[in-house]
C-alpha atoms as a PDB file:
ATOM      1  CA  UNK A   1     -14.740  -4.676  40.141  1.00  0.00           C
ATOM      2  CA  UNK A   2     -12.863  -7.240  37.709  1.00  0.00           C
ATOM      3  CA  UNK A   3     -15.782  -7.331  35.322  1.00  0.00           C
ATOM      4  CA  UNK A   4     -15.260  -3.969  34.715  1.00  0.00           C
ATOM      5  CA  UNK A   5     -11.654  -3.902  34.270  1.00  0.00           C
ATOM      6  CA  UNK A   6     -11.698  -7.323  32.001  1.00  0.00           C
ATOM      7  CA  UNK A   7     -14.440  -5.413  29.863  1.00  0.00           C
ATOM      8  CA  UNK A   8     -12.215  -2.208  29.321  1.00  0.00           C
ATOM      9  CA  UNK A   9      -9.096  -4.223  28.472  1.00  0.00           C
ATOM     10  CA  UNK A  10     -11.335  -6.061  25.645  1.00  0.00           C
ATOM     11  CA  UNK A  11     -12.507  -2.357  24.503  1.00  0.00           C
ATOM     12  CA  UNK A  12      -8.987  -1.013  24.261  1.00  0.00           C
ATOM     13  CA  UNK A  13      -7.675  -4.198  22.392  1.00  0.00           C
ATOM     14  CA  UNK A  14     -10.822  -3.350  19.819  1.00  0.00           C
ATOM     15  CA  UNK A  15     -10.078   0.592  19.691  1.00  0.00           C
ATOM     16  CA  UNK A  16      -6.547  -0.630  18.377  1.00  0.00           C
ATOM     17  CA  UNK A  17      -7.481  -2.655  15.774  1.00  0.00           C
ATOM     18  CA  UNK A  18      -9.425  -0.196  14.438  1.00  0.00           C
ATOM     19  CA  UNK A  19      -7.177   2.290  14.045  1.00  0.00           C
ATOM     20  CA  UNK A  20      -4.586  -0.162  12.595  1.00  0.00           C
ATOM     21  CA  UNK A  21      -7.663  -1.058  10.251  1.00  0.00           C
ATOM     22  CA  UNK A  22      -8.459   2.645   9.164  1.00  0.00           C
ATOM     23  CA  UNK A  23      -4.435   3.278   8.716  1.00  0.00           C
ATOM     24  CA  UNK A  24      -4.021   0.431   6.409  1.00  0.00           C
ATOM     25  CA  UNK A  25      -7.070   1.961   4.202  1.00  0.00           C
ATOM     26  CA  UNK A  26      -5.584   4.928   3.999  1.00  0.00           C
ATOM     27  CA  UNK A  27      -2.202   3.884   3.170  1.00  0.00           C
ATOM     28  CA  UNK A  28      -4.033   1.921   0.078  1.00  0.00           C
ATOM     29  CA  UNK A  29      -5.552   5.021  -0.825  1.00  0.00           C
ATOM     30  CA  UNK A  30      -2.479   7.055  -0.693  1.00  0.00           C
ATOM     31  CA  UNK A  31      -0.658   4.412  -2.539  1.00  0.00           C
ATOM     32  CA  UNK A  32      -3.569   3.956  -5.114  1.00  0.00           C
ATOM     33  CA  UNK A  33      -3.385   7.826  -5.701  1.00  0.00           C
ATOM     34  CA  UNK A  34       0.173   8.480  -5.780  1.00  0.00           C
ATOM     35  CA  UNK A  35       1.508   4.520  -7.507  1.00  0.00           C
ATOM     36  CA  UNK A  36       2.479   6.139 -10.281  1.00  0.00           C
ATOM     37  CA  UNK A  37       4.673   8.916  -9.057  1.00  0.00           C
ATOM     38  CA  UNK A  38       5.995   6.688  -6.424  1.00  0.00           C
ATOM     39  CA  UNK A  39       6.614   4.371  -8.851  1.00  0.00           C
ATOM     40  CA  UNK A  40       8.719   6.855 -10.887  1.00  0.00           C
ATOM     41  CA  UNK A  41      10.520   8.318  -8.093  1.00  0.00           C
ATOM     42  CA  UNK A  42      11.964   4.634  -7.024  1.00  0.00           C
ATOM     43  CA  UNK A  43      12.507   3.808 -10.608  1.00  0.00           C
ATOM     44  CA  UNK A  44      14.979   7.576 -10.886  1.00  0.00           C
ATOM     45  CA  UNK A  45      16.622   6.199  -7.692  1.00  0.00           C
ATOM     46  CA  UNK A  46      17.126   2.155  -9.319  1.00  0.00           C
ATOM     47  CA  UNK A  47      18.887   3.719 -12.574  1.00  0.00           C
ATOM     48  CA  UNK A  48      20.641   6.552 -10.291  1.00  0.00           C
ATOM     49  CA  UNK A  49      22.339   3.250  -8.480  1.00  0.00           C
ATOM     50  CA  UNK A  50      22.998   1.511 -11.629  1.00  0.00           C
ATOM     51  CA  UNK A  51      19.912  -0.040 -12.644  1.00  0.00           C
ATOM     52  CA  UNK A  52      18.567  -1.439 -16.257  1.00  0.00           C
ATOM     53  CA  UNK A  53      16.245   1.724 -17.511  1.00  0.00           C
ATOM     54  CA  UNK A  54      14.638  -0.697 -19.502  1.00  0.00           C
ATOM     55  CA  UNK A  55      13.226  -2.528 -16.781  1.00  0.00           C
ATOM     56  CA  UNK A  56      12.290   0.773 -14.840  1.00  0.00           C
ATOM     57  CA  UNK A  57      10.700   1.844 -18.497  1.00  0.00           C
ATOM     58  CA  UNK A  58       8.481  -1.844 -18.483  1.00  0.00           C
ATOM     59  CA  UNK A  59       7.481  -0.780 -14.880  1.00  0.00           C
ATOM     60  CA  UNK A  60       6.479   2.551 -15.498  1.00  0.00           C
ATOM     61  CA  UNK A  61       4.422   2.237 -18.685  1.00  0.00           C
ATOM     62  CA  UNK A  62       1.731   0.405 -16.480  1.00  0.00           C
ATOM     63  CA  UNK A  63      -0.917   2.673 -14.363  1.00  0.00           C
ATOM     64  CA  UNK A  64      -1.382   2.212 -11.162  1.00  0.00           C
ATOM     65  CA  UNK A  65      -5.859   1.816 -11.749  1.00  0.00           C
ATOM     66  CA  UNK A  66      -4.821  -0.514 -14.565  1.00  0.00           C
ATOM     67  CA  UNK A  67      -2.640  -2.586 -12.235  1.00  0.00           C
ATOM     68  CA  UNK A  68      -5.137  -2.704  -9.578  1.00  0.00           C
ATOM     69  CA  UNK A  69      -7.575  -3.736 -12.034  1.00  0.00           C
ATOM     70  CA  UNK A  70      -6.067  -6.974 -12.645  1.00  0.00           C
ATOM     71  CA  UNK A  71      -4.683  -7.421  -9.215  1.00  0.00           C
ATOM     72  CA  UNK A  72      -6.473 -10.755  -8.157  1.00  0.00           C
ATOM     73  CA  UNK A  73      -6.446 -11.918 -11.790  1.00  0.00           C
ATOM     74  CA  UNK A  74      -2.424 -12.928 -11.794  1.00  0.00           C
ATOM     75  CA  UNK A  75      -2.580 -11.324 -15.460  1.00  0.00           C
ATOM     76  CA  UNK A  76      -0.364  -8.458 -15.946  1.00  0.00           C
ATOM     77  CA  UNK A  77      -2.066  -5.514 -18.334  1.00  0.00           C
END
């Protein structure tokens, strides 16, 4: 009878991980899809509290497929 329960508790623990695992893609997709206008929204809300547009401007001009591009490169496009 503990065989079986040591087994399930193994499963569960590999069910979780999983999920967590499928999440995380998704969230990368969603943020791959959606960088820029993220991106701009945060960058409205930066100069709304008193932020350099400039900077929001240098951050913007960048696309998000661009960025990713170069990602593991440590070269900025």
């Amino acid at each position: 009878m503990n065989r079986i329960r040591k087994g399930k508790h193994g499963q569960a623990m590999t069910e979780y991980i999983i999920i967590v695992a499928i999440i995380a893609l998704a969230a990368l997709a969603v943020f791959g899809l959606f960088g820029d206008r993220i991106r701009a929204m945060i960058g409205g809300a930066v100069t709304d509290l008193g932020g350099d547009q400039s900077e929001v401007d240098t951050a913007t001009q960048t696309k998000s497929a661009d960025y990713l591009k170069t990602l593991g490169t440590g070269t900025t496009p």
